[in-house]
C-alpha atoms as a PDB file:
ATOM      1  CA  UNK A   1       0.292 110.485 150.105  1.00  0.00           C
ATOM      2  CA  UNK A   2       0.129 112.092 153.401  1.00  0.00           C
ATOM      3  CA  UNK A   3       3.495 111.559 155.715  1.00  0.00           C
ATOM      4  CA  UNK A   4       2.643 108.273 158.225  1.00  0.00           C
ATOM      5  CA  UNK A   5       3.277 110.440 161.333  1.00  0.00           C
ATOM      6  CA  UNK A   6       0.664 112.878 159.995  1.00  0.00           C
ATOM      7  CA  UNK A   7      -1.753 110.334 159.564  1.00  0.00           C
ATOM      8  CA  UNK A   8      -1.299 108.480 162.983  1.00  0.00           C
ATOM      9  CA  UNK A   9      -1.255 111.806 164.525  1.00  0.00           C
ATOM     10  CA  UNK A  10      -5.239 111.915 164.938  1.00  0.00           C
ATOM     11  CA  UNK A  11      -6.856 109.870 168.072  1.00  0.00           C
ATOM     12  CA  UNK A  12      -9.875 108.923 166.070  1.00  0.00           C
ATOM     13  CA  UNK A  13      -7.377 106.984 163.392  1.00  0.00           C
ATOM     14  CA  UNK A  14      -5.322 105.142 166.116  1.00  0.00           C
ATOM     15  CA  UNK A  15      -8.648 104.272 167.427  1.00  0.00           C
ATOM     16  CA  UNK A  16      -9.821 103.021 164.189  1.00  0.00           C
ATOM     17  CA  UNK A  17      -6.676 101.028 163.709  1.00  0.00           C
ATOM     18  CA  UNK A  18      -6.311  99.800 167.234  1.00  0.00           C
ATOM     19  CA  UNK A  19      -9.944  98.440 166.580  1.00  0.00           C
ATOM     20  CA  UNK A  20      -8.651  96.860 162.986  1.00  0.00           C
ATOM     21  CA  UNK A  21      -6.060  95.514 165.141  1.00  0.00           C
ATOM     22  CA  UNK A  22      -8.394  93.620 167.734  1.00  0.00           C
ATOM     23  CA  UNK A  23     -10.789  92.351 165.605  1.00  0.00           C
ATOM     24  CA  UNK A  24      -7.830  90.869 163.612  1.00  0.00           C
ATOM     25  CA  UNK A  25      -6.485  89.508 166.739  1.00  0.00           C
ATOM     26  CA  UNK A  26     -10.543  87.964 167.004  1.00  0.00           C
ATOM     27  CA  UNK A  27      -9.776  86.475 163.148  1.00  0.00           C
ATOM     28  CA  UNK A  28     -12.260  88.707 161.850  1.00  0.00           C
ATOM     29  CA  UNK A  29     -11.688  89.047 158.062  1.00  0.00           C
ATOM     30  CA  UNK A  30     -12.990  93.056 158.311  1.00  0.00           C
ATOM     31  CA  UNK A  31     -15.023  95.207 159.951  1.00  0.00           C
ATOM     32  CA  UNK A  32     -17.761  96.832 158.035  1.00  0.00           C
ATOM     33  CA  UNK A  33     -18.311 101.051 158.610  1.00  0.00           C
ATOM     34  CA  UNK A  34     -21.773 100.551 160.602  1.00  0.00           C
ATOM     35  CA  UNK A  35     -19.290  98.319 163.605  1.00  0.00           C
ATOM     36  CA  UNK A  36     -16.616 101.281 163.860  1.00  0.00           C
ATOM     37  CA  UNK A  37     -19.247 103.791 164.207  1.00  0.00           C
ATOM     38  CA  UNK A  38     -20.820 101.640 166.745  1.00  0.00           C
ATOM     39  CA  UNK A  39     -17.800 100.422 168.441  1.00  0.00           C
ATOM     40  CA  UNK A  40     -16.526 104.173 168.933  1.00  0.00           C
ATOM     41  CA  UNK A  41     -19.373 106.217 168.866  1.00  0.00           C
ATOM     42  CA  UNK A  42     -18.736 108.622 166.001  1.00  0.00           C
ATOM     43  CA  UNK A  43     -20.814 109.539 163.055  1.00  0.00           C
ATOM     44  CA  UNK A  44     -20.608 107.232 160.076  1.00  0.00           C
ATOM     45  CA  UNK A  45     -19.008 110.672 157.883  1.00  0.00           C
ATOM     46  CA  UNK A  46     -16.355 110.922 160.490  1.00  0.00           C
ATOM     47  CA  UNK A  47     -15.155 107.497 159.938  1.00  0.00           C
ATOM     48  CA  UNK A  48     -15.577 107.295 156.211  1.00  0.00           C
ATOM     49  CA  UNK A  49     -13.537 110.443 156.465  1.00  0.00           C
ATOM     50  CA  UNK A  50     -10.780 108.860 158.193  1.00  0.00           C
ATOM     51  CA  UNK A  51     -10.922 105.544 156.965  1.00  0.00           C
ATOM     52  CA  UNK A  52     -10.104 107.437 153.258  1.00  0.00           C
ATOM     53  CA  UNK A  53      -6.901 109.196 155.039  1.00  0.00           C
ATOM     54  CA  UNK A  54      -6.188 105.797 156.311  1.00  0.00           C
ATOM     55  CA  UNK A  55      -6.740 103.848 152.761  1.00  0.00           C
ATOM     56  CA  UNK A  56      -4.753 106.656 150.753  1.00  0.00           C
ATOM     57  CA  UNK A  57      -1.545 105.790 153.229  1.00  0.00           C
ATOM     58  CA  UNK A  58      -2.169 102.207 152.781  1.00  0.00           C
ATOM     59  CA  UNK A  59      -2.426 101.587 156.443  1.00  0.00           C
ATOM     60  CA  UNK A  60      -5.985  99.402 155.745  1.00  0.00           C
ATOM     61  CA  UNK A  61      -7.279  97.879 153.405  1.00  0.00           C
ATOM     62  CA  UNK A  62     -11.104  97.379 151.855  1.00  0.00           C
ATOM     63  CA  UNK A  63     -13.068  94.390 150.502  1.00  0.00           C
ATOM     64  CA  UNK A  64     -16.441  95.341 149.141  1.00  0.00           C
ATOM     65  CA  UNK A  65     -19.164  92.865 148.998  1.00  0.00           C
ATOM     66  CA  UNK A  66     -22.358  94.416 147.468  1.00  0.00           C
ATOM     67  CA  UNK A  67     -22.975  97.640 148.922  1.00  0.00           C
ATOM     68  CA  UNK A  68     -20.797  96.782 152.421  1.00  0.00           C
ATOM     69  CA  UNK A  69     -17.383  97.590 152.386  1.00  0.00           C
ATOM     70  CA  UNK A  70     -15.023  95.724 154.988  1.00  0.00           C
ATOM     71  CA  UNK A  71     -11.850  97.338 155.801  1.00  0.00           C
ATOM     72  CA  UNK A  72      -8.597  95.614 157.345  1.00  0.00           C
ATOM     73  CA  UNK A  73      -5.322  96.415 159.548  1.00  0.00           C
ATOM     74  CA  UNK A  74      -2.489  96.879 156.740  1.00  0.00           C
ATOM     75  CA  UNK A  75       0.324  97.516 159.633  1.00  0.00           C
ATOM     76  CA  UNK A  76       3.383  97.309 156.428  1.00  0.00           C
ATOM     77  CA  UNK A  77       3.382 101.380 156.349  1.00  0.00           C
ATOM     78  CA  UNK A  78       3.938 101.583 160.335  1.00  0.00           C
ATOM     79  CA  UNK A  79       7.536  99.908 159.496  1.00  0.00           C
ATOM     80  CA  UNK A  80       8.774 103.768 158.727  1.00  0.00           C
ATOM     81  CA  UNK A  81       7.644 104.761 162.361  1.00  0.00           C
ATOM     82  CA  UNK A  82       9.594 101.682 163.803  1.00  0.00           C
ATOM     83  CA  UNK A  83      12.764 102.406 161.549  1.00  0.00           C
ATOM     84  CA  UNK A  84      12.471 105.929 162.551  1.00  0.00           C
ATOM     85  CA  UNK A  85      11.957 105.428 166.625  1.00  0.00           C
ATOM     86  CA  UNK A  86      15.327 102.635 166.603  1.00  0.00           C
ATOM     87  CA  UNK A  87      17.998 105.146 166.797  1.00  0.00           C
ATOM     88  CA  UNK A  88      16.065 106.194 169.477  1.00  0.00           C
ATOM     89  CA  UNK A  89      15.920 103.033 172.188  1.00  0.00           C
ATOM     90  CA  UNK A  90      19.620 102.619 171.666  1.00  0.00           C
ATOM     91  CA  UNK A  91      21.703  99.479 171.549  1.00  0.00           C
ATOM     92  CA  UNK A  92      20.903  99.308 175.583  1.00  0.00           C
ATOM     93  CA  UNK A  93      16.989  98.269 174.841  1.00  0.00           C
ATOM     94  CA  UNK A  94      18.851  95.009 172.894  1.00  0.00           C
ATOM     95  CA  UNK A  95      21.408  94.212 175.537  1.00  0.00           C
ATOM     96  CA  UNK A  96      21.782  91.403 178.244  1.00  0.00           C
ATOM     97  CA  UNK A  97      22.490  91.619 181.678  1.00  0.00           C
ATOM     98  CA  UNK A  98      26.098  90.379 181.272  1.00  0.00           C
ATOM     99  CA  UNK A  99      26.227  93.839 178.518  1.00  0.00           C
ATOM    100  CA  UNK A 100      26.163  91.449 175.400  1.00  0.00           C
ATOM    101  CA  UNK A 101      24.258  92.616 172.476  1.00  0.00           C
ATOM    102  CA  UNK A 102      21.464  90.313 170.802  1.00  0.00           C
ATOM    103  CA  UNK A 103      22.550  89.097 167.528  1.00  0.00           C
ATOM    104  CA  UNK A 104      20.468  90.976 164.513  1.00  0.00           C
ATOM    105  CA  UNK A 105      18.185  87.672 164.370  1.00  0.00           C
ATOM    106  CA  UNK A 106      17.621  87.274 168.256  1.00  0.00           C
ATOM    107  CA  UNK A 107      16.826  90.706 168.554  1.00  0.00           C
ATOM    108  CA  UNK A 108      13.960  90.226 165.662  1.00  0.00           C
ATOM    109  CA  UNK A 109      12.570  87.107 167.056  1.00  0.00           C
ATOM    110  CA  UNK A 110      12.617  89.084 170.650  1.00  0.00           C
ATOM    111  CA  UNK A 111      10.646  92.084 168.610  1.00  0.00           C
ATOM    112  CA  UNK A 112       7.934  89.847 167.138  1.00  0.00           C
ATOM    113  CA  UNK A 113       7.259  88.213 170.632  1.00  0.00           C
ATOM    114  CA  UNK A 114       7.460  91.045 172.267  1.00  0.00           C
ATOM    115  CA  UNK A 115       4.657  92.540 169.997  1.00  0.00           C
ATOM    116  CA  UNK A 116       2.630  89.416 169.814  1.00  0.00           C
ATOM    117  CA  UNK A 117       2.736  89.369 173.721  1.00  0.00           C
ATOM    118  CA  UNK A 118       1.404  93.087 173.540  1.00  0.00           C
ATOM    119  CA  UNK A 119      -0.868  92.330 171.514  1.00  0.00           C
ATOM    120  CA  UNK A 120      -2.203  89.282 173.478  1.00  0.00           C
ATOM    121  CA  UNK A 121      -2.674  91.465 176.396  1.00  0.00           C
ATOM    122  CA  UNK A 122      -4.363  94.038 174.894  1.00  0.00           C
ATOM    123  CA  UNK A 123      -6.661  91.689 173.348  1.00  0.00           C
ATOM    124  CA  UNK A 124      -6.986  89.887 176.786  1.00  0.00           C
ATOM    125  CA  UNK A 125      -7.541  93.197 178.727  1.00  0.00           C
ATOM    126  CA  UNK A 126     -10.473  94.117 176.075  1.00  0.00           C
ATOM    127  CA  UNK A 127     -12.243  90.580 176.092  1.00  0.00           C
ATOM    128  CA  UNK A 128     -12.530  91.220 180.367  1.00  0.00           C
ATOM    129  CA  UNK A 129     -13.757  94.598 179.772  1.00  0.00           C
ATOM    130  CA  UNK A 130     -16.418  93.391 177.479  1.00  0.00           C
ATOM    131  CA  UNK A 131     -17.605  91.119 180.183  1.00  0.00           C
ATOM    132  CA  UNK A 132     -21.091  91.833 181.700  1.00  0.00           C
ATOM    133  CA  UNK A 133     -20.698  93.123 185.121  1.00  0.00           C
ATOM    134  CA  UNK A 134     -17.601  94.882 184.147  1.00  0.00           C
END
């Protein structure tokens, strides 16, 4: 299996899995090879080229119903980026005005909002630009 930061390395995969991520955000179930080609323009080789880097590190996942195949976000691998980038931010990015730390499980809940709020705005910020007139 290829290292994760190898794989993420290439635009076109973030862009696939940024688009995974959105139309999971929608409550899509998958997104079939024909809508990521269309969505970012590519040809259908490319994608099935980088959607088989992206299955063989685990980071989506495919349901095949007759000849369509529908692939999902499966973020789980991205954990070894996060556990590699924490040493990084530093007990500061976790601290409180007064200079207390977060306790291990306020500092978690404050991750997953923090992400969910990202998320919500990116998912906000892409409905408006989908808007006719836009």
């Amino acid at each position: 299996m290829a290292d994760i930061f190898d794989v993420i390395a290439d635009g076109t995969r973030r862009e696939i899995l940024r688009l995974l991520l959105d139309r999971s955000a929608d409550g899509e179930r998958g997104t079939s090879v024909s809508q990521i080609v269309h969505e970012l323009g590519v040809s259908q080789p490319t994608v099935s080229k980088h959607l088989k880097v992206l299955r063989e590190s685990h980071l989506v996942s495919v349901r095949e119903e007759g000849q369509h195949r529908y692939y999902s976000l499966s973020a789980a691998p991205l954990d070894e980026v996060d556990d590699w980038l924490m040493p990084f931010l530093g007990d500061d990015d976790f601290s409180f005005a007064n200079g207390s730390i977060l306790p291990d499980s306020a500092a978690h809940a404050a991750e997953v909002v923090g992400r969910a709020a990202a998320s919500a705005k990116h998912a906000v910020t892409n409905a408006f630009k989908r808007l006719p007139g836009r």
